[in-house]
N, C-alpha and C. Protein backbone atom coordinates (compact mmCIF):
# COMPACT_ATOMS: atom_id res chain seq x y z
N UNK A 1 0.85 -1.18 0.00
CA UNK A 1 0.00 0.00 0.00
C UNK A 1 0.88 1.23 0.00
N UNK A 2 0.36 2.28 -0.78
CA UNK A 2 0.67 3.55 -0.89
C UNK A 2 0.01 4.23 -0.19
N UNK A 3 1.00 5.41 0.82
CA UNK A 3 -0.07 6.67 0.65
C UNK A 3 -0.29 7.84 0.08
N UNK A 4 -1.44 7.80 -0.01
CA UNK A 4 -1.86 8.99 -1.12
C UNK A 4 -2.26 9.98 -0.74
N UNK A 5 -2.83 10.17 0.40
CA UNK A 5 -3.06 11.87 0.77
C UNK A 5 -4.34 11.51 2.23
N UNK A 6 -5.25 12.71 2.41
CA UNK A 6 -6.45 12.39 3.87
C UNK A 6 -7.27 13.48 3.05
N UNK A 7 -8.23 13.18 4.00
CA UNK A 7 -9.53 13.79 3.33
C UNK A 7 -10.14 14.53 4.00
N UNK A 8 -10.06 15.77 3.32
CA UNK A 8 -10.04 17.54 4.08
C UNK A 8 -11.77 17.47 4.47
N UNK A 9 -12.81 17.45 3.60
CA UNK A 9 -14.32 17.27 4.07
C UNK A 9 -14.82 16.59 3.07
N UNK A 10 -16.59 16.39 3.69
CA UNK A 10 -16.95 15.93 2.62
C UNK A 10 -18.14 17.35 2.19
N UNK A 11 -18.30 16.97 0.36
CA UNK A 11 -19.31 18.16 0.17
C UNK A 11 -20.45 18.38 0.20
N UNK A 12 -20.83 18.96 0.06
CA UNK A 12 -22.74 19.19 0.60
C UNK A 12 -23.42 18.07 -0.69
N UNK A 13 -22.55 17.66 -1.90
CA UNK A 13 -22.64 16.78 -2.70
C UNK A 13 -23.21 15.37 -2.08
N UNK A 14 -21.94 15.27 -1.18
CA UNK A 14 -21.83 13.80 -0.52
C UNK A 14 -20.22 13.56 -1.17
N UNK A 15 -19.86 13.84 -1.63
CA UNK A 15 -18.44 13.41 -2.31
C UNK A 15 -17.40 14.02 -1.38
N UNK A 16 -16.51 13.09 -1.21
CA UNK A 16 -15.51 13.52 -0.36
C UNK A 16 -14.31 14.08 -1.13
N UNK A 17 -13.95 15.23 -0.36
CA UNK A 17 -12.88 16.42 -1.33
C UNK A 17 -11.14 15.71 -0.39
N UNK A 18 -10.49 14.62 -1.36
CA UNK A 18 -9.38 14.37 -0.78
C UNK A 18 -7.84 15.44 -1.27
N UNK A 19 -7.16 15.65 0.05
CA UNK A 19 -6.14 16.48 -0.84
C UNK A 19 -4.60 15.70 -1.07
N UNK A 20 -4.64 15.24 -1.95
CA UNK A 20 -3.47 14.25 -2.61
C UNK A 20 -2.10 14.08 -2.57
N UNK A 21 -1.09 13.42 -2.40
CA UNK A 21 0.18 13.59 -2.12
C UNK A 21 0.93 12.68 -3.42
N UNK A 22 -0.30 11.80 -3.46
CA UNK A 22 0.28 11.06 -4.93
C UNK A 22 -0.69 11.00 -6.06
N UNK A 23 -0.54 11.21 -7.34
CA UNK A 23 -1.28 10.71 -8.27
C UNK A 23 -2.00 9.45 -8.53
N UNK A 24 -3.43 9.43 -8.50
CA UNK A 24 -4.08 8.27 -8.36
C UNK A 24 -5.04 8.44 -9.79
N UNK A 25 -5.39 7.21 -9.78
CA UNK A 25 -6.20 7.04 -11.29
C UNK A 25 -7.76 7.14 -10.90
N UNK A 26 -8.39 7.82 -11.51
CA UNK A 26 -9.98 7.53 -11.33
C UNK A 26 -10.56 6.02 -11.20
N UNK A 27 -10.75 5.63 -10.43
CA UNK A 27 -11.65 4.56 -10.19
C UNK A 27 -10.58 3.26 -9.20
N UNK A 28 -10.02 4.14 -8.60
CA UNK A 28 -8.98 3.67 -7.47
C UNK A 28 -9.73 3.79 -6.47
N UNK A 29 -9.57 1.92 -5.61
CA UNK A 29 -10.14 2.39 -4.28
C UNK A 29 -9.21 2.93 -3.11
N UNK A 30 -9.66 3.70 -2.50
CA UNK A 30 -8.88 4.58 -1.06
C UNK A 30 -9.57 3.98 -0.02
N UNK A 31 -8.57 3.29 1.00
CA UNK A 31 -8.72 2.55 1.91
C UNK A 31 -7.67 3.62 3.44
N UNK A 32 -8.49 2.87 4.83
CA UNK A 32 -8.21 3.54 5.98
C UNK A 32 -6.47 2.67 6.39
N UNK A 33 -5.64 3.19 7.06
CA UNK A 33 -4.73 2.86 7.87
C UNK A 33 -5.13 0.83 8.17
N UNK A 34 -6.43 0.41 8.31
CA UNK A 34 -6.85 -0.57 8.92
C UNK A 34 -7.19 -1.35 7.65
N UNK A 35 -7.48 -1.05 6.58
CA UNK A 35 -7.60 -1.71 5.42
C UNK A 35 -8.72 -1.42 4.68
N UNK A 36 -10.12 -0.93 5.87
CA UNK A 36 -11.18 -0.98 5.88
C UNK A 36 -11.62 0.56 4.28
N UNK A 37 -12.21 0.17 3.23
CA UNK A 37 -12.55 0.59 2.49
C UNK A 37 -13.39 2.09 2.54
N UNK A 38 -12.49 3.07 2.33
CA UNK A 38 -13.17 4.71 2.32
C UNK A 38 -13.99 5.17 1.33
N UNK A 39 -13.35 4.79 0.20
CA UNK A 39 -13.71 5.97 -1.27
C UNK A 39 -13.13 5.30 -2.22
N UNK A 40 -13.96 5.58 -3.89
CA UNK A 40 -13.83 5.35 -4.91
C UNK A 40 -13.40 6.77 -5.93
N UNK A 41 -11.98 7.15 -5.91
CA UNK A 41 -11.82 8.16 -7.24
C UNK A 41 -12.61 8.43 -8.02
N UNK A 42 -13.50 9.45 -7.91
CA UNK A 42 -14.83 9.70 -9.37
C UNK A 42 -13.72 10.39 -10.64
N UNK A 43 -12.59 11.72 -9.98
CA UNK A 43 -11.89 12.82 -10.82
C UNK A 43 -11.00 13.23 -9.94
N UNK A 44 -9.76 14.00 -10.95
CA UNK A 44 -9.23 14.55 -10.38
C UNK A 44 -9.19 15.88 -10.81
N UNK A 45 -9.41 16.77 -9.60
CA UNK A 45 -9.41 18.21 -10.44
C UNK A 45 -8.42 19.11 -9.09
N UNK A 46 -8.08 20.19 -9.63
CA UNK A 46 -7.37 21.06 -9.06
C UNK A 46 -5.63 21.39 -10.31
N UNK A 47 -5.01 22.06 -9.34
CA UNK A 47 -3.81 22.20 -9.84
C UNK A 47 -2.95 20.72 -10.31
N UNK A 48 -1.55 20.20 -11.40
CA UNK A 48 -1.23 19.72 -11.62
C UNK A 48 -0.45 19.05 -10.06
N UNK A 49 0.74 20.56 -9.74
CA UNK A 49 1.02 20.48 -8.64
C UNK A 49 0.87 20.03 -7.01
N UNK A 50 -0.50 20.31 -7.02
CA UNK A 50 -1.33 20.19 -5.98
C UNK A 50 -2.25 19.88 -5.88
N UNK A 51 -2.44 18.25 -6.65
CA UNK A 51 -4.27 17.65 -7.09
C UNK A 51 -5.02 17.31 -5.76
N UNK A 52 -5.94 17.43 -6.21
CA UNK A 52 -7.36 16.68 -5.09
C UNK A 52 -8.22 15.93 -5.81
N UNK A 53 -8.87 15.30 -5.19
CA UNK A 53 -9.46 13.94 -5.76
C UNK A 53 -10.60 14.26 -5.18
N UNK A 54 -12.13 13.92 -5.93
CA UNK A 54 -12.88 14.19 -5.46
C UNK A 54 -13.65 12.36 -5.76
N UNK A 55 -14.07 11.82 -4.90
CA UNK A 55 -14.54 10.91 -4.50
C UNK A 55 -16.00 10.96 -3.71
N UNK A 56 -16.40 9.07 -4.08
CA UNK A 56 -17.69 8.81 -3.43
C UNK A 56 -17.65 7.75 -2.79
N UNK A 57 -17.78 8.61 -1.12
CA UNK A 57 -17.74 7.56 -0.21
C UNK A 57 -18.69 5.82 -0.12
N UNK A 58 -17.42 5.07 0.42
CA UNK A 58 -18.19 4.03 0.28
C UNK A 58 -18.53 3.04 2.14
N UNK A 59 -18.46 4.59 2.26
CA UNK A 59 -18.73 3.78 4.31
C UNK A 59 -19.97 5.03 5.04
N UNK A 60 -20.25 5.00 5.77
CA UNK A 60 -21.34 6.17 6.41
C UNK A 60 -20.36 7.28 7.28
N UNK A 61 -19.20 6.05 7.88
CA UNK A 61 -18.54 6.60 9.31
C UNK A 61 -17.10 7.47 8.15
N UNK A 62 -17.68 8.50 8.05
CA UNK A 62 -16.71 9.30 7.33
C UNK A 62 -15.84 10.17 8.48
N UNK A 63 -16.52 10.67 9.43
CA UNK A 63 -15.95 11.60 10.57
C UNK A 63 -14.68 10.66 11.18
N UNK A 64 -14.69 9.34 10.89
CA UNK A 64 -13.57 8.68 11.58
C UNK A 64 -12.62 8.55 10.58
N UNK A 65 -12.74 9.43 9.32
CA UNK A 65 -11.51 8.55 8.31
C UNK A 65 -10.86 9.90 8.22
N UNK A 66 -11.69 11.35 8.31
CA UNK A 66 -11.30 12.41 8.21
C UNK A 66 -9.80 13.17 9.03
N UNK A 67 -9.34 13.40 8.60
CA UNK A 67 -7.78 13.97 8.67
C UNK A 67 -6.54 12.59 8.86
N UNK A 68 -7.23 11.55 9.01
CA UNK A 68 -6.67 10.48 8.80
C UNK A 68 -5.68 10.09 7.77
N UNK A 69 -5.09 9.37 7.54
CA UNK A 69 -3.67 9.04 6.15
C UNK A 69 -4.75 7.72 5.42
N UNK A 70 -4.71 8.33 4.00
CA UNK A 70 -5.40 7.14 3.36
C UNK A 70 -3.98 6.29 2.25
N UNK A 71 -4.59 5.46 1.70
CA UNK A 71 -3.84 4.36 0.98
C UNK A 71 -4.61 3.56 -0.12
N UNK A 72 -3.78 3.60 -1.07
CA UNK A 72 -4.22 2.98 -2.12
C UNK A 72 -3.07 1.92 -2.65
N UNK A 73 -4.03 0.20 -3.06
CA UNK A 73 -3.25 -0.51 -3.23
C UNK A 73 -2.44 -0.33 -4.43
């Protein structure tokens, strides 16, 4: 596992706004420290430099994954 970045909020969307440390591909799953499955990559938008990933959560308990270190296999 890689890590790839934590996840700043989620949006009034429902999509969680992650801010990235590595380049990830759309349709990558993002998993917790524990293994346990966070988010699915919908896009990546922002700066080249400084991407964010905007994702759709795939758990309810989001407040526990938040500022947390995520990972992608």
């Amino acid at each position: 596992m890689k890590e790839v970045g934590a996840i700043l909020h989620q949006a009034k969307s429902g999509r969680l706004i992650i801010k990235l440390k590595e380049n990830v591909a759309p349709g990558t799953t993002i998993v917790d420290s524990n293994g346990r499955k966070v988010a699915r990559v919908l896009e990546i938008i922002g700066p080249v430099k400084s991407p964010y990933a905007s994702a759709d959560p795939l758990t309810d308990r989001i407040s526990r994954a938040t500022k947390d270190k995520l990972y992608a296999y």
